[in-house]
C-alpha atoms as a PDB file:
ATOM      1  CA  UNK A   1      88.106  42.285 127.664  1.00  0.00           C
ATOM      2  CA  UNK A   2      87.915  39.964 124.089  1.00  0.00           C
ATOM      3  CA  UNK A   3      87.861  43.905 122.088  1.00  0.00           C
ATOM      4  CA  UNK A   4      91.057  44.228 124.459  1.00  0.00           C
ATOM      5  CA  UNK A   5      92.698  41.120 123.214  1.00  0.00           C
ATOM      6  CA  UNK A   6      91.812  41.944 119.188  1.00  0.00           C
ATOM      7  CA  UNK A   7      93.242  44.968 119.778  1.00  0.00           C
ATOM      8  CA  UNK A   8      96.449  43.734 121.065  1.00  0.00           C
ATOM      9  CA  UNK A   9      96.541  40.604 118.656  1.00  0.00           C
ATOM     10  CA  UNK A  10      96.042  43.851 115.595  1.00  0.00           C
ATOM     11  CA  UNK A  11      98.981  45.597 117.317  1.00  0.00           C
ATOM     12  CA  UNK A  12     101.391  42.799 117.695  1.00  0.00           C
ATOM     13  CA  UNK A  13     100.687  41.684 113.326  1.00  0.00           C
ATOM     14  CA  UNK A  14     101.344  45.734 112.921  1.00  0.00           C
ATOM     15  CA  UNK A  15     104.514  45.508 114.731  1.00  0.00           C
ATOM     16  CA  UNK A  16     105.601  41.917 112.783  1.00  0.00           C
ATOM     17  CA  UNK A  17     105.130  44.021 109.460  1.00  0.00           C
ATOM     18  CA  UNK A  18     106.762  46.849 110.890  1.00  0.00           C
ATOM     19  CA  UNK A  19     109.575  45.029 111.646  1.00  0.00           C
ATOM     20  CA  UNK A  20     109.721  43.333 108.027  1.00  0.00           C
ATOM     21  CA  UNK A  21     109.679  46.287 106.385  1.00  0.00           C
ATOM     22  CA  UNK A  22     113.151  47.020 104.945  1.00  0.00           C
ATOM     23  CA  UNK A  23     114.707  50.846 104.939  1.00  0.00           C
ATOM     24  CA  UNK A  24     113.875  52.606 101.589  1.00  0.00           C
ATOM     25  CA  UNK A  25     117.194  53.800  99.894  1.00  0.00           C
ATOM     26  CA  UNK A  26     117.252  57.365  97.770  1.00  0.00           C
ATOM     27  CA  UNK A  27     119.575  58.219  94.993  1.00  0.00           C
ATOM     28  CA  UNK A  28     122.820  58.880  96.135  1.00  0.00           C
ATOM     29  CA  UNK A  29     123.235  61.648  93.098  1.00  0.00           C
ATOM     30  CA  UNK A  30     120.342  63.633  93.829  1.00  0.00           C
ATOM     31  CA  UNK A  31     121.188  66.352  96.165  1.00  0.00           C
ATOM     32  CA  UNK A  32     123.901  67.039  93.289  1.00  0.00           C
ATOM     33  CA  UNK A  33     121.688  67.376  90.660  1.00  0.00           C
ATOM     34  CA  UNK A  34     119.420  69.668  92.871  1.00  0.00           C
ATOM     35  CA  UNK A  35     122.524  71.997  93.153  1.00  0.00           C
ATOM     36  CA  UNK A  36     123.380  71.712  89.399  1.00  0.00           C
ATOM     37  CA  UNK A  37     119.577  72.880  88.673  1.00  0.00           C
ATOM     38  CA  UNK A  38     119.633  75.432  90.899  1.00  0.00           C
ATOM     39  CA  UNK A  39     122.812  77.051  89.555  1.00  0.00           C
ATOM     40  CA  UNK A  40     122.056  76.766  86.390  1.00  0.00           C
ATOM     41  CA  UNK A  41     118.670  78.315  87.189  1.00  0.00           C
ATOM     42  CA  UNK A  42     120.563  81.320  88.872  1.00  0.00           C
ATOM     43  CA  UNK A  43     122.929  82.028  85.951  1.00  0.00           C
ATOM     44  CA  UNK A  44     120.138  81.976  83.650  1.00  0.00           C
ATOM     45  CA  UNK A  45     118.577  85.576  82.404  1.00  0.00           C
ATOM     46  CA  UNK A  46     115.298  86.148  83.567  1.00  0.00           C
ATOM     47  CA  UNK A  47     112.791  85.217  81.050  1.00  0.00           C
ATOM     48  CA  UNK A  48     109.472  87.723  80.051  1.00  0.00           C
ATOM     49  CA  UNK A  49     107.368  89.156  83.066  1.00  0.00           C
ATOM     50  CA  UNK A  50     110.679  87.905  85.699  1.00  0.00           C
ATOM     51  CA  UNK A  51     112.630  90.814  83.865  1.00  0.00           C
ATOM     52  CA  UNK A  52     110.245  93.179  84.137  1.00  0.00           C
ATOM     53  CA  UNK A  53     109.017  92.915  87.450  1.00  0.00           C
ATOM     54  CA  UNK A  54     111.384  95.101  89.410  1.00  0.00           C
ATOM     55  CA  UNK A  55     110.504  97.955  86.955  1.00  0.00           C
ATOM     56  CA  UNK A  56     107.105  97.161  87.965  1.00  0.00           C
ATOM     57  CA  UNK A  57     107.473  97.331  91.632  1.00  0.00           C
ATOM     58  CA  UNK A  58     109.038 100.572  90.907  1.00  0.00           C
ATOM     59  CA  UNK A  59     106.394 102.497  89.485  1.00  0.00           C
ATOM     60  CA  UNK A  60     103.805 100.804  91.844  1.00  0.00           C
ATOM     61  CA  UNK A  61     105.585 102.485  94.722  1.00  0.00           C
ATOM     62  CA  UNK A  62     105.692 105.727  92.537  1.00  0.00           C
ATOM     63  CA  UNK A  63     102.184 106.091  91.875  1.00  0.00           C
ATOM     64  CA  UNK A  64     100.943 104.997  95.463  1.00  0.00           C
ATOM     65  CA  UNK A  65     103.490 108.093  96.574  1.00  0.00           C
ATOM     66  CA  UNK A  66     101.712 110.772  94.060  1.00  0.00           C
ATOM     67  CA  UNK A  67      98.470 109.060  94.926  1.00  0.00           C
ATOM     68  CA  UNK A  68      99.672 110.238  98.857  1.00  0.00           C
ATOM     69  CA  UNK A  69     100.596 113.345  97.643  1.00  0.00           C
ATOM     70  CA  UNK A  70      97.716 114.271  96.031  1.00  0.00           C
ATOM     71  CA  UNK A  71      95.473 113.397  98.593  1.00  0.00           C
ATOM     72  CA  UNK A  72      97.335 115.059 101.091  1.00  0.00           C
ATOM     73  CA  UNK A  73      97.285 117.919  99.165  1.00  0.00           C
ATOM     74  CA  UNK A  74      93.455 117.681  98.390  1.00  0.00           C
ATOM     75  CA  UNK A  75      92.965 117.329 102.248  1.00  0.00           C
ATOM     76  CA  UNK A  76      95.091 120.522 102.928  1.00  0.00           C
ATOM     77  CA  UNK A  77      93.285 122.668 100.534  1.00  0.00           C
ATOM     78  CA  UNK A  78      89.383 120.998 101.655  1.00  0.00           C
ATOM     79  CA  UNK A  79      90.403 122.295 105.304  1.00  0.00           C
ATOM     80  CA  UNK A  80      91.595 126.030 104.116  1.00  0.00           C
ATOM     81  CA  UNK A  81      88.186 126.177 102.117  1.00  0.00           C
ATOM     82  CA  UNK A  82      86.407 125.177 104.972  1.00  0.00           C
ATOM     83  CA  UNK A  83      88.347 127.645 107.713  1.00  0.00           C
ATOM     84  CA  UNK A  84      87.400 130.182 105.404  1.00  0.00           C
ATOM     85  CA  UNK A  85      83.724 129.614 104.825  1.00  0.00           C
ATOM     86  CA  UNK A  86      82.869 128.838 108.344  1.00  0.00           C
ATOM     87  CA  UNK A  87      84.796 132.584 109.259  1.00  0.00           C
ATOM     88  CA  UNK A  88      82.890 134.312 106.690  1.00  0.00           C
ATOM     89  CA  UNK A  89      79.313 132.261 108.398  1.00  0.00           C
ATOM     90  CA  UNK A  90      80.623 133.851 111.617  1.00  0.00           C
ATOM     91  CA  UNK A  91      81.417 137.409 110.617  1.00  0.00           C
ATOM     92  CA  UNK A  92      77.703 137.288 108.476  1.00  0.00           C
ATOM     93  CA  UNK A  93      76.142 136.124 111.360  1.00  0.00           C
ATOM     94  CA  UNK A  94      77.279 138.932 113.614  1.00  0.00           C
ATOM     95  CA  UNK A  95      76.807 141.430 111.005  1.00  0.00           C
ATOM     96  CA  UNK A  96      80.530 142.182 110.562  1.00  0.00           C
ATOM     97  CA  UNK A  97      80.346 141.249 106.765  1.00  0.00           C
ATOM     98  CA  UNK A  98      83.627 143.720 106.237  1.00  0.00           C
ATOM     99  CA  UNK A  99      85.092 142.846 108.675  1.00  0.00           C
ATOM    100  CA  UNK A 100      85.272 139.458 107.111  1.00  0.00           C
ATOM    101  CA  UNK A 101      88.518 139.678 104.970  1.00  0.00           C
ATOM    102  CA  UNK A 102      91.362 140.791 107.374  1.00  0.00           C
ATOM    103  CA  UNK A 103      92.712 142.535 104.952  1.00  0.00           C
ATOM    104  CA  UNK A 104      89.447 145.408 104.259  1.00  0.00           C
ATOM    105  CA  UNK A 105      89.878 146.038 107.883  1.00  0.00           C
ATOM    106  CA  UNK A 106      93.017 147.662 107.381  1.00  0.00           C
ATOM    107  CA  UNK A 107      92.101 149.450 104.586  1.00  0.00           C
ATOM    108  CA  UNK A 108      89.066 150.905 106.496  1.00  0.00           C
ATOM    109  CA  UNK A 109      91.129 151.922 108.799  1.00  0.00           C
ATOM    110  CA  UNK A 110      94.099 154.354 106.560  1.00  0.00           C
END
């Protein structure tokens, strides 16, 4: 019950001071010169790496594209080789090593 009381006695002299304190004031001119930068900040020329950035950004997105390209292409090309090898394993495997290449079975045949 007394921590009670010291709390309450803490909370009233917090309130007093509270109640002292006066309202702070701002400048009354500084939302306009906050505009005025900022205009003037939008009118200037960009300065070094700010001017070239977008060319930057450009040829980022170019090379990650080739970079996609060639990949996909790489992929395309790993498959066809594999296809391939993995007919030729079959056709060895069964002993029809001519028969292999599509194209020597239709000249065996004319």
């Amino acid at each position: 019950m007394k921590e009670q009381s010291k709390i309450d006695v803490e909370v009233q002299k917090t309130m007093k001071v509270l109640d002292q304190l006066e309202r702070a004031e701002g400048n009354p001119y500084l939302m306009t010169r906050l505009r005025a930068r900022i205009a003037q900040e939008e009118t200037a020329a960009p300065q070094g790496f700010r001017r070239l950035l977008p060319l930057l950004q450009i040829a980022a997105v170019g090379l990650l594209l080739l970079i996609n390209v060639l990949t996909f292409q790489s992929m395309i090309s790993d498959n066809t080789a594999q296809e391939l090898s993995l007919t030729e394993k079959l056709a060895n495997e069964y002993g029809w090593g001519e028969y292999a290449n599509p194209s020597s079975l239709y000249d065996s045949q004319n």
